[in-house]
PDB file of N, CA and C in Angstrom:
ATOM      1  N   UNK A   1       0.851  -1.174   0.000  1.00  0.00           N
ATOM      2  CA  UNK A   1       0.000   0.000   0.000  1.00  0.00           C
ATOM      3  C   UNK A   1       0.894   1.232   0.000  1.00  0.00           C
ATOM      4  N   UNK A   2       0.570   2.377  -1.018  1.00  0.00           N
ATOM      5  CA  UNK A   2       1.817   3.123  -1.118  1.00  0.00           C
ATOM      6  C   UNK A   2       1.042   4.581   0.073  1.00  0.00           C
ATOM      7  N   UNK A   3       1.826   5.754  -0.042  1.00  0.00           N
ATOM      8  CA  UNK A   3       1.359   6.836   1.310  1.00  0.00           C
ATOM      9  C   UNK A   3       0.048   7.117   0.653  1.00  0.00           C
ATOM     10  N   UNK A   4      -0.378   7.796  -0.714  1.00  0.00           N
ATOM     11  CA  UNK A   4      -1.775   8.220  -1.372  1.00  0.00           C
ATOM     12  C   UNK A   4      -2.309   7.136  -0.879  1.00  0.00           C
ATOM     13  N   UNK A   5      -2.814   5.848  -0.625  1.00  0.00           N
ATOM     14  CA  UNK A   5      -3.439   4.620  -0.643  1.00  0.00           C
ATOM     15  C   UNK A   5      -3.945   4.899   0.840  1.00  0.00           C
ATOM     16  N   UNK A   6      -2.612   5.462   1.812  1.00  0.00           N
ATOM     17  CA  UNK A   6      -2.826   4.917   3.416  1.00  0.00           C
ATOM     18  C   UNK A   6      -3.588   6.503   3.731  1.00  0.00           C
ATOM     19  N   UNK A   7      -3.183   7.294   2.912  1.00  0.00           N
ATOM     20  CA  UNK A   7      -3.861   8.760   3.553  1.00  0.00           C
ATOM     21  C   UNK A   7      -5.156   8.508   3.033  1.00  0.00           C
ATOM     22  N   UNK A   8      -6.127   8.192   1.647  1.00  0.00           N
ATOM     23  CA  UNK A   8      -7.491   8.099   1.568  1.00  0.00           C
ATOM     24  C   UNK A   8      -7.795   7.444   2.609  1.00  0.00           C
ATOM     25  N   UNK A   9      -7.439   6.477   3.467  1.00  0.00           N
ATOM     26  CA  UNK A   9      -8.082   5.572   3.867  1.00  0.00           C
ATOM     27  C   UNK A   9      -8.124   6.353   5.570  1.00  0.00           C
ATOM     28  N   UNK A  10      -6.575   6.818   5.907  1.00  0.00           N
ATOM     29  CA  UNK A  10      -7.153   7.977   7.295  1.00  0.00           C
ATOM     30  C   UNK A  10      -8.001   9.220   6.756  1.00  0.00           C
ATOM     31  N   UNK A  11      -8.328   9.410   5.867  1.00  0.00           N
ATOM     32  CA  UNK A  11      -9.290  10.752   5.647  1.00  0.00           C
ATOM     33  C   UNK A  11     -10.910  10.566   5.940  1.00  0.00           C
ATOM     34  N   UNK A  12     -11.043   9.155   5.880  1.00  0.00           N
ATOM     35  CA  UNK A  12     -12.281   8.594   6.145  1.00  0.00           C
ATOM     36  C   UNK A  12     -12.800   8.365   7.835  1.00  0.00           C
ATOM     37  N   UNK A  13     -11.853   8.304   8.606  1.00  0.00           N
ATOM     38  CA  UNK A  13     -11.619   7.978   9.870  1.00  0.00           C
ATOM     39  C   UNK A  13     -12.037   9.637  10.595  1.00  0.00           C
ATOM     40  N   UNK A  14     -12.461   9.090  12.041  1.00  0.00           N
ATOM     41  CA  UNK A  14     -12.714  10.134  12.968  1.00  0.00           C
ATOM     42  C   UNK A  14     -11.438  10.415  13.441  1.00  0.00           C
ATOM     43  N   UNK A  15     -11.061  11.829  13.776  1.00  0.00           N
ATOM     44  CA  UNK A  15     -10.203  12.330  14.146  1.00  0.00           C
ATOM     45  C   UNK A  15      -9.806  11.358  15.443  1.00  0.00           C
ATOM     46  N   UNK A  16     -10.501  11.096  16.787  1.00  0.00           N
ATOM     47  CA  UNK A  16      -9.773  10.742  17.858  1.00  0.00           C
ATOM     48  C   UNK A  16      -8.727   8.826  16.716  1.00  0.00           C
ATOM     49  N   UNK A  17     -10.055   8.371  16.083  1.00  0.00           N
ATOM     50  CA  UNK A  17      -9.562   6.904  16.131  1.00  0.00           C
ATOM     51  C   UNK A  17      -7.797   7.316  14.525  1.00  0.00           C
ATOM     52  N   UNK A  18      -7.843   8.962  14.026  1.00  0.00           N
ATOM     53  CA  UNK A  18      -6.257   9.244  12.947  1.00  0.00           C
ATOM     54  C   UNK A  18      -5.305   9.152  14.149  1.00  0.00           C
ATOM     55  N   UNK A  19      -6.032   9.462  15.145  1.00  0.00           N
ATOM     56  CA  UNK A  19      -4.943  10.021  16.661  1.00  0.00           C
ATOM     57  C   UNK A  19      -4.206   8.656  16.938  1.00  0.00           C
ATOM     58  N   UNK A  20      -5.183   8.244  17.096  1.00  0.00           N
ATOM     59  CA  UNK A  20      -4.764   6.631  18.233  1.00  0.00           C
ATOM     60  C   UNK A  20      -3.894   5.751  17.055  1.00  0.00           C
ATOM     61  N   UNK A  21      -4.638   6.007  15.723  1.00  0.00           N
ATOM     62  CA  UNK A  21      -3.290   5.120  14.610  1.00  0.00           C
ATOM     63  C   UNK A  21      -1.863   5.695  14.799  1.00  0.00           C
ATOM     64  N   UNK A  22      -1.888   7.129  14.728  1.00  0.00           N
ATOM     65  CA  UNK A  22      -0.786   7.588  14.755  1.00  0.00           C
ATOM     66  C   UNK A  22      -0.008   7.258  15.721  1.00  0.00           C
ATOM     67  N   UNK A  23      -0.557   7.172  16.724  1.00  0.00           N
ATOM     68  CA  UNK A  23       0.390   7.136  18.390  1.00  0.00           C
ATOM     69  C   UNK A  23       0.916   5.388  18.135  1.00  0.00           C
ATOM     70  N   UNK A  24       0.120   4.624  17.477  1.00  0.00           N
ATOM     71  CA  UNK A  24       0.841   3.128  17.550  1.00  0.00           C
ATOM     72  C   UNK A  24       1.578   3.434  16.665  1.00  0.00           C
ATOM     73  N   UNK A  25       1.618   4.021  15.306  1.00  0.00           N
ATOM     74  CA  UNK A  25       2.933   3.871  14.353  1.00  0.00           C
ATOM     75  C   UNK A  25       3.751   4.484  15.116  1.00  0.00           C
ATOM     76  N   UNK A  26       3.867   5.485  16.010  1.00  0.00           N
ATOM     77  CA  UNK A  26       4.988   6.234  16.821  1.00  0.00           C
ATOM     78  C   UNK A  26       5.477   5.322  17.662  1.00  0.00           C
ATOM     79  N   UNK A  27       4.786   4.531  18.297  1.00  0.00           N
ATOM     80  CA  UNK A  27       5.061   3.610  18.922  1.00  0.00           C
ATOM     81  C   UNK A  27       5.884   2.368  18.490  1.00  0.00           C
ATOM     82  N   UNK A  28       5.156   2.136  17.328  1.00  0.00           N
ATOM     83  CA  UNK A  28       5.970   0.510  16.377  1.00  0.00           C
ATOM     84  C   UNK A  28       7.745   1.241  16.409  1.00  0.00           C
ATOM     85  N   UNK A  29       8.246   2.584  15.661  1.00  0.00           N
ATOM     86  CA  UNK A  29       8.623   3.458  15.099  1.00  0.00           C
ATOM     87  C   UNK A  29       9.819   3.292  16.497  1.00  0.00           C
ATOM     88  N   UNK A  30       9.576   3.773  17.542  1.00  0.00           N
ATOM     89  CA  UNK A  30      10.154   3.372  19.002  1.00  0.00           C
ATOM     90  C   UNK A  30      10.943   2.137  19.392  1.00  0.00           C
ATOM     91  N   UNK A  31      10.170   0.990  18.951  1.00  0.00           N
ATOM     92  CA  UNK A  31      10.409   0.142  19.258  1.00  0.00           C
ATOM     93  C   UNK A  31      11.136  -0.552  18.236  1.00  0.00           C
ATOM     94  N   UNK A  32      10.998   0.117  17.298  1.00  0.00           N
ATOM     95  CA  UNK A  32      11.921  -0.803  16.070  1.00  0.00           C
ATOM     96  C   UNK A  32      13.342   0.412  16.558  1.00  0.00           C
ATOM     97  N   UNK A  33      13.175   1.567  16.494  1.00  0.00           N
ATOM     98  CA  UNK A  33      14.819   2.263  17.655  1.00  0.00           C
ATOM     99  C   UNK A  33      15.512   1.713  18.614  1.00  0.00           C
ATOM    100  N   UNK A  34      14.623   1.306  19.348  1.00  0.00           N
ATOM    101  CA  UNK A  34      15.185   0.249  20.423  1.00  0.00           C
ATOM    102  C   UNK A  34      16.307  -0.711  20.448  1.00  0.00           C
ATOM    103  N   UNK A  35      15.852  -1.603  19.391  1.00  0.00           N
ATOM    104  CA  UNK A  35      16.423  -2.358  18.551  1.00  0.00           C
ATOM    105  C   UNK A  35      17.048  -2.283  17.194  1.00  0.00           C
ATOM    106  N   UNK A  36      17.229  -0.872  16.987  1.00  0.00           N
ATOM    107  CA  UNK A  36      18.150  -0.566  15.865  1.00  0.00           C
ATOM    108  C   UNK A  36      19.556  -0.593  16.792  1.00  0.00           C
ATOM    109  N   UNK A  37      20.367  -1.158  15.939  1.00  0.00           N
ATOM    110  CA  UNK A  37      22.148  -1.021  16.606  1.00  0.00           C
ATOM    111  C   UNK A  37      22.021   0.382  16.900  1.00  0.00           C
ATOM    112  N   UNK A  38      21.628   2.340  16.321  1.00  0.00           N
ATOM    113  CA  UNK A  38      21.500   3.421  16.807  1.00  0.00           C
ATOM    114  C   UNK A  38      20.678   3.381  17.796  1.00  0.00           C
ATOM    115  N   UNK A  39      19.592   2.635  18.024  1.00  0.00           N
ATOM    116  CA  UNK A  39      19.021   2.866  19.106  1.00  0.00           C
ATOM    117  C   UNK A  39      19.739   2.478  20.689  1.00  0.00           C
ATOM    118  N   UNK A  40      19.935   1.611  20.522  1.00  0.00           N
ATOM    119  CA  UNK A  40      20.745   0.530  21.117  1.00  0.00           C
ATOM    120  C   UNK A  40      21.838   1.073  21.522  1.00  0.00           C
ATOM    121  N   UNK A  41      22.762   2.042  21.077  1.00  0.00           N
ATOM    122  CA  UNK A  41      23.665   2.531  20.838  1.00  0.00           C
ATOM    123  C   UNK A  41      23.469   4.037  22.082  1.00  0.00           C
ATOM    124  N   UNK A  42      22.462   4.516  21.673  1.00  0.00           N
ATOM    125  CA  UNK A  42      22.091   5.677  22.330  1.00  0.00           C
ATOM    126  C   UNK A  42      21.415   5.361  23.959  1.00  0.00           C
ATOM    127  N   UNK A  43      20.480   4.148  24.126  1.00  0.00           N
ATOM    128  CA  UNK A  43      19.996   4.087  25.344  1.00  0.00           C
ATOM    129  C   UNK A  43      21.134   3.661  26.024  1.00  0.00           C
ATOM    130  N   UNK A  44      22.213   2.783  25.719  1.00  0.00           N
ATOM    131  CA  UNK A  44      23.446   2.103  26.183  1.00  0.00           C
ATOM    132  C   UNK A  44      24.322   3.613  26.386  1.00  0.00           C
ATOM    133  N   UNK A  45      24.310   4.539  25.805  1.00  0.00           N
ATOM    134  CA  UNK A  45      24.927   6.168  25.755  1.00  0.00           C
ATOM    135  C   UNK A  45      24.366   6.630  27.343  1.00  0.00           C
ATOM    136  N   UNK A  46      23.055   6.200  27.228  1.00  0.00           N
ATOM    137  CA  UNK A  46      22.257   6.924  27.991  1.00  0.00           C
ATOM    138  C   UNK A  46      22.374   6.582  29.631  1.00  0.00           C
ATOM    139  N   UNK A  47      22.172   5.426  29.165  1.00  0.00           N
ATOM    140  CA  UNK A  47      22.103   4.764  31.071  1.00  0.00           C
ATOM    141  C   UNK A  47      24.229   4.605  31.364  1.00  0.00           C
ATOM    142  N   UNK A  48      24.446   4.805  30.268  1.00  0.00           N
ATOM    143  CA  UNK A  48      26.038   4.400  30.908  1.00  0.00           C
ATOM    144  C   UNK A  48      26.043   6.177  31.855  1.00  0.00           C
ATOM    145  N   UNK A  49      25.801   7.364  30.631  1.00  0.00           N
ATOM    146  CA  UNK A  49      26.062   8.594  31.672  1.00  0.00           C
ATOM    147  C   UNK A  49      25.368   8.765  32.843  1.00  0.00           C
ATOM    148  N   UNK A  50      24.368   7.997  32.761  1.00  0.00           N
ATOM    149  CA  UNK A  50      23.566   8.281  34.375  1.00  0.00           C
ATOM    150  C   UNK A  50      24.728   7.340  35.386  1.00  0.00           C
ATOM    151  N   UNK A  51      25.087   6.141  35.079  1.00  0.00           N
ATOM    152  CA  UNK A  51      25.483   5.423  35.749  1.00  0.00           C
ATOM    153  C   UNK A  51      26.937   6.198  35.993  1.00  0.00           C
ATOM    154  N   UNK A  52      27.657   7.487  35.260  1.00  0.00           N
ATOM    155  CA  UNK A  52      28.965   7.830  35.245  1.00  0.00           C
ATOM    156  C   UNK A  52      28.368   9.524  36.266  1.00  0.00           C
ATOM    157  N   UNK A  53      27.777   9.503  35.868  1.00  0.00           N
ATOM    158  CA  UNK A  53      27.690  11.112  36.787  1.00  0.00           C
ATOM    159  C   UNK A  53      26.953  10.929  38.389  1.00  0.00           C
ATOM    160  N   UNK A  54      25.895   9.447  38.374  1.00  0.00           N
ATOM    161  CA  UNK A  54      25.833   9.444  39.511  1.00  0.00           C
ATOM    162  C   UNK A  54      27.200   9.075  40.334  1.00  0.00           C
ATOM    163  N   UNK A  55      28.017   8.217  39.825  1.00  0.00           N
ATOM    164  CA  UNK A  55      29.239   7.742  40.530  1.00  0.00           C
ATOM    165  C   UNK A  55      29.845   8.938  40.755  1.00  0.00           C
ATOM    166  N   UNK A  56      30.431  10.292  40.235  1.00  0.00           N
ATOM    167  CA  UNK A  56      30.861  11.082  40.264  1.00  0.00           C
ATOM    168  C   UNK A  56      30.175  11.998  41.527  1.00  0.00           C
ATOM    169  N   UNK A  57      28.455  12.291  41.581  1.00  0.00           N
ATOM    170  CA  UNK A  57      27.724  13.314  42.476  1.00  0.00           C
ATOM    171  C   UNK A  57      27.951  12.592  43.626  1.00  0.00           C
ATOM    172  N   UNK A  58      27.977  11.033  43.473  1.00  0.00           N
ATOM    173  CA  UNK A  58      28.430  10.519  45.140  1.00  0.00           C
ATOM    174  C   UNK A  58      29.740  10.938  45.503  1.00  0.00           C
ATOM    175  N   UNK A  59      30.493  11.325  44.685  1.00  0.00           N
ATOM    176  CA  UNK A  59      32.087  11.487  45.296  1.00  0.00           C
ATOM    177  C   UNK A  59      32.260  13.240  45.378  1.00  0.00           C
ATOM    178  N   UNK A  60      31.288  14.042  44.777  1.00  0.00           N
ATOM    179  CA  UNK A  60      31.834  15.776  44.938  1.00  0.00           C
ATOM    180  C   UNK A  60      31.671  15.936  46.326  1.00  0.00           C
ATOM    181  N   UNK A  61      32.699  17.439  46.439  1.00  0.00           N
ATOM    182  CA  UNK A  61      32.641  18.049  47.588  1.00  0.00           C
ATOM    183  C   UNK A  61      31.265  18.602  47.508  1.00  0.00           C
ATOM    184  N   UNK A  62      30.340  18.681  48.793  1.00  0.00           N
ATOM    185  CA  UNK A  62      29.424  19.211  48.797  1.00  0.00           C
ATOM    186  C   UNK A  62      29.005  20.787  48.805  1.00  0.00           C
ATOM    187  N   UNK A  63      30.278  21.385  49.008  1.00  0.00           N
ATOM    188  CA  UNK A  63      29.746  23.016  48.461  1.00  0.00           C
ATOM    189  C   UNK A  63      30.186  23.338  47.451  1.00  0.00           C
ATOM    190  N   UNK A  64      30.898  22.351  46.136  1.00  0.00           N
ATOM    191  CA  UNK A  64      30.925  22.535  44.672  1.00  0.00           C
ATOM    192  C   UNK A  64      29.061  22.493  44.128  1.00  0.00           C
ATOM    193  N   UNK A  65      28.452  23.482  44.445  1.00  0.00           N
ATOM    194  CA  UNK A  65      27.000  23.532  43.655  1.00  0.00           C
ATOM    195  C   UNK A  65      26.882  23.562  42.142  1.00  0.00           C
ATOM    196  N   UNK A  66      28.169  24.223  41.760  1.00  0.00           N
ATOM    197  CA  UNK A  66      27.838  24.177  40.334  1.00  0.00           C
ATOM    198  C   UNK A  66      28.176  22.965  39.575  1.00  0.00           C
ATOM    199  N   UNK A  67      29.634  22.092  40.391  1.00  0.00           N
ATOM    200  CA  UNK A  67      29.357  21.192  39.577  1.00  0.00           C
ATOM    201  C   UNK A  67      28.180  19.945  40.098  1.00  0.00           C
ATOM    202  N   UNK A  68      27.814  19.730  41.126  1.00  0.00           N
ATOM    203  CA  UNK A  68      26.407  19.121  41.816  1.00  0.00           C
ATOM    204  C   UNK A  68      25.586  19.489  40.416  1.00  0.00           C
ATOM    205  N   UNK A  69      25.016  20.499  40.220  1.00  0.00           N
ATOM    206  CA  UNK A  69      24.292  20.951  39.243  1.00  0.00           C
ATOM    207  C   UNK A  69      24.877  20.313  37.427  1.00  0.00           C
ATOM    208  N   UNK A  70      25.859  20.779  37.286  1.00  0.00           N
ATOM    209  CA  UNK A  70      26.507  19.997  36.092  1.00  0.00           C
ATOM    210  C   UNK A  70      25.969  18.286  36.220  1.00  0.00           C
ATOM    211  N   UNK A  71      26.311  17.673  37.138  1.00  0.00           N
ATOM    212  CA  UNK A  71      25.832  16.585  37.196  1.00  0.00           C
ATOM    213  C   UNK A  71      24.872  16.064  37.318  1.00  0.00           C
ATOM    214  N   UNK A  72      24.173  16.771  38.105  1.00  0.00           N
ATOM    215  CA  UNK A  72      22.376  16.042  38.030  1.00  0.00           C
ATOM    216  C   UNK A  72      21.666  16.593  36.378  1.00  0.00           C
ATOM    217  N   UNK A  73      22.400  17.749  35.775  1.00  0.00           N
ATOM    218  CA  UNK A  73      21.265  18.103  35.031  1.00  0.00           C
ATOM    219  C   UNK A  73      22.143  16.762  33.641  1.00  0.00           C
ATOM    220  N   UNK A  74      23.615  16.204  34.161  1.00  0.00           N
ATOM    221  CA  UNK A  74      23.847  14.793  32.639  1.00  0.00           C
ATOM    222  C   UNK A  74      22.666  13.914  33.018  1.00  0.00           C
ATOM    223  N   UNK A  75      22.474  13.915  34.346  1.00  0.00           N
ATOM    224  CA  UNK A  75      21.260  12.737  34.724  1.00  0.00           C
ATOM    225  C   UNK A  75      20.173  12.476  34.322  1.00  0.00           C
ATOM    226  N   UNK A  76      19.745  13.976  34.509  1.00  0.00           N
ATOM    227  CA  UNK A  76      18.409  14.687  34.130  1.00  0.00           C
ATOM    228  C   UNK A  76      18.398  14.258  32.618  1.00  0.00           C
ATOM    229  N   UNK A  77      19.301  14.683  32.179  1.00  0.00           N
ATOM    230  CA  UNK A  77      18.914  14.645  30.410  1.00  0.00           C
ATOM    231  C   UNK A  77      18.745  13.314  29.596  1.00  0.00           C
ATOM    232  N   UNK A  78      19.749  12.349  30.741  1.00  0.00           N
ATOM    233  CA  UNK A  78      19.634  10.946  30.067  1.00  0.00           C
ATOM    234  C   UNK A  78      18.753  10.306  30.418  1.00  0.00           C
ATOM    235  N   UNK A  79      18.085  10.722  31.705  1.00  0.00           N
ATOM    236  CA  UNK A  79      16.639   9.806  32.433  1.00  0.00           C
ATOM    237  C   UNK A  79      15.874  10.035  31.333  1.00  0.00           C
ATOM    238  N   UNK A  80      15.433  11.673  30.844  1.00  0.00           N
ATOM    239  CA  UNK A  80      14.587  11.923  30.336  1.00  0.00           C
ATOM    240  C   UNK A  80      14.262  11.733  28.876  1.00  0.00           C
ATOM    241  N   UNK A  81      15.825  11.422  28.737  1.00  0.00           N
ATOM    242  CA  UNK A  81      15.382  10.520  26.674  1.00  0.00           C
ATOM    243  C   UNK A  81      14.804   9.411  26.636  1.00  0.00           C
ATOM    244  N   UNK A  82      15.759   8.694  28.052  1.00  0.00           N
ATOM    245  CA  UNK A  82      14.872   7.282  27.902  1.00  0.00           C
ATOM    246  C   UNK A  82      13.297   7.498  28.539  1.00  0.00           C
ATOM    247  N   UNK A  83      13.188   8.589  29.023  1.00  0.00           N
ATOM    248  CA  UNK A  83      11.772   8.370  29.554  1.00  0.00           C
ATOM    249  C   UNK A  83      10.606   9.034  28.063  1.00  0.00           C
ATOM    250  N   UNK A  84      10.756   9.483  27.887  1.00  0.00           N
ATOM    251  CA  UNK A  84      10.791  10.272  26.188  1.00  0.00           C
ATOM    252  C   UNK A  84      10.246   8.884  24.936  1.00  0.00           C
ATOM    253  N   UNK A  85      11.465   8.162  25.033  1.00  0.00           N
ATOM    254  CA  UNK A  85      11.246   6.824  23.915  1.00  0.00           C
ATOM    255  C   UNK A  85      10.207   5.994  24.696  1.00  0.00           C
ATOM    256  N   UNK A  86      10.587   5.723  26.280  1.00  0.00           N
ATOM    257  CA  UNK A  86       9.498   4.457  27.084  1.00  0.00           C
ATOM    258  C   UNK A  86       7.597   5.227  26.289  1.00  0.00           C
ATOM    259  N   UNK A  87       7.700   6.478  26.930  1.00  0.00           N
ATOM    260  CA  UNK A  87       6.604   6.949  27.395  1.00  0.00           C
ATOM    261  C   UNK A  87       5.723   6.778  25.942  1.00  0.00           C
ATOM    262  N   UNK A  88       6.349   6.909  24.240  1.00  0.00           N
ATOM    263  CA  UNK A  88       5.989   6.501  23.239  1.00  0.00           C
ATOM    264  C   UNK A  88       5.748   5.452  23.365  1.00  0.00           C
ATOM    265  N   UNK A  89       6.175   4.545  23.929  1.00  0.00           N
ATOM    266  CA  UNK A  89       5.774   2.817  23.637  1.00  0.00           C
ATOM    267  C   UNK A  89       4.550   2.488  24.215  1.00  0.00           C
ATOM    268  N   UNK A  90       4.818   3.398  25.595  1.00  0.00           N
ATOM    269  CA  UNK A  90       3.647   3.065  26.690  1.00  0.00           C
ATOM    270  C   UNK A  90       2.183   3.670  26.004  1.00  0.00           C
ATOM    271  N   UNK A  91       2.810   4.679  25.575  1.00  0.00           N
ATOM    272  CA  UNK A  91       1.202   5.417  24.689  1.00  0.00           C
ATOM    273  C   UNK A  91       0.562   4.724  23.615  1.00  0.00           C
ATOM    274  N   UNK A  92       1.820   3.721  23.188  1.00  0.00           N
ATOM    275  CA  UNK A  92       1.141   2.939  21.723  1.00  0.00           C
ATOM    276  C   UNK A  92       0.500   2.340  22.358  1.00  0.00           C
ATOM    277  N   UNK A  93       0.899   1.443  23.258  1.00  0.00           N
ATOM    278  CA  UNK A  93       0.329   0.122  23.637  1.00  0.00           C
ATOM    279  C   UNK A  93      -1.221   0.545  24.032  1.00  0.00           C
ATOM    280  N   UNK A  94      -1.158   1.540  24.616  1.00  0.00           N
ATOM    281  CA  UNK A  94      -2.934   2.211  25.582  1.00  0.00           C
ATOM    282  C   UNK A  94      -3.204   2.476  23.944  1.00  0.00           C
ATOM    283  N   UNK A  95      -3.042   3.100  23.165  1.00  0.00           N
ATOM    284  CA  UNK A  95      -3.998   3.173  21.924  1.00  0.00           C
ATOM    285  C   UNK A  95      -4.589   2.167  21.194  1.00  0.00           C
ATOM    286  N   UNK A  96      -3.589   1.023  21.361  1.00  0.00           N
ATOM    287  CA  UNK A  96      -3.663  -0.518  20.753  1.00  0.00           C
ATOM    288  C   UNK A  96      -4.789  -0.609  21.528  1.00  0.00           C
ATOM    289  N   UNK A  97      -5.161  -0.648  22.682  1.00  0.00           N
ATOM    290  CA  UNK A  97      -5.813  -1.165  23.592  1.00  0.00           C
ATOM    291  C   UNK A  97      -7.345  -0.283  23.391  1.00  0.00           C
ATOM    292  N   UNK A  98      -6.971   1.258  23.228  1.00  0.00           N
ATOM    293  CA  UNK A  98      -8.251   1.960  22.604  1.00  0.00           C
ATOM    294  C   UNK A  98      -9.015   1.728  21.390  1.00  0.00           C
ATOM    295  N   UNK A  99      -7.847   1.062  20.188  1.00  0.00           N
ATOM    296  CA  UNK A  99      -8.600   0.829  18.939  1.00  0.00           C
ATOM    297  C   UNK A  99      -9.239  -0.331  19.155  1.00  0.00           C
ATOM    298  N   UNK A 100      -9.082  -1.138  19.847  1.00  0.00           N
ATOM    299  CA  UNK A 100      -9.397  -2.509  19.717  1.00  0.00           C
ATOM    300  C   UNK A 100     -10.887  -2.788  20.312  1.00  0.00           C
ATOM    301  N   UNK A 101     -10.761  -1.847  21.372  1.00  0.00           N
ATOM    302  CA  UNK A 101     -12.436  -1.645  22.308  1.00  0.00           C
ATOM    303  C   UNK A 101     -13.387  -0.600  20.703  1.00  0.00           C
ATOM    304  N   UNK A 102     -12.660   0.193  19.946  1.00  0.00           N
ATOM    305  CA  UNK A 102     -13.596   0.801  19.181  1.00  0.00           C
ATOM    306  C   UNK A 102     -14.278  -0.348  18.526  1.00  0.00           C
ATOM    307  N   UNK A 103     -12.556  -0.960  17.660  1.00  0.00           N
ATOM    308  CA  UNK A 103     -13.102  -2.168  17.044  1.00  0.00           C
ATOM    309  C   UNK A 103     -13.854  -3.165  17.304  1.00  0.00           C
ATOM    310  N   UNK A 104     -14.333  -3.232  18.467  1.00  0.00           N
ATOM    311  CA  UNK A 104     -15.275  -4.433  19.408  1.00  0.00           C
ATOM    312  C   UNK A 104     -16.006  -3.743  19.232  1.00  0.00           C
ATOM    313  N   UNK A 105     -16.766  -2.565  19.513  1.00  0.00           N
ATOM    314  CA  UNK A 105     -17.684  -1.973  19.717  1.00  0.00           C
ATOM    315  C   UNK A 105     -18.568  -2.058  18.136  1.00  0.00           C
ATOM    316  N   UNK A 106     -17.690  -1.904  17.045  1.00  0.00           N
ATOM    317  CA  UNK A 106     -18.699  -1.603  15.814  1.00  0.00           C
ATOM    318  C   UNK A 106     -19.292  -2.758  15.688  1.00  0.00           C
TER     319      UNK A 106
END
């Protein structure tokens, strides 16, 4: 089915049920990242710097604030990609779960 083929066919659809397709292809889209060697590559990026700056915030002097701060915000940034990619997966799956009650319903 080429993109003209897949767009007639969402133009016909109610806006909430274009929503909920979209959020699972974002989702499939996630999860095939995951498992791309780049994906793979980046969450392994990700949890290694959390795992390198927390080792580091346990060892600063405690009235270095700025670098305290330098370090929680590598934390901050790597929690929050991976929470970023999870939170797509988690949304597909609840839409999977929304189309499927529509689809029961008709």
């Amino acid at each position: 089915m080429n993109q003209a083929d897949l767009d007639s066919l969402l133009e016909g659809l109610d806006p909430v049920t274009r929503t909920l397709i979209a959020e699972v292809d974002l989702a499939n889209e996630a999860k095939e990242f995951f498992t791309s060697q780049i994906g793979r590559y980046v969450v392994g990026c990700a949890e290694q710097e959390i795992k390198d700056a927390s080792l580091e915030l346990a060892r600063v002097w405690p009235w270095r604030r700025r670098r305290i701060q330098e370090l929680q915000n590598r934390i901050w940034r790597a929690q929050a990609l991976l929470s970023w990619l999870s939170s797509l997966v988690v949304a597909g799956r609840s839409a999977e779960a929304s189309l499927a009650e529509v689809e029961h319903e008709r």
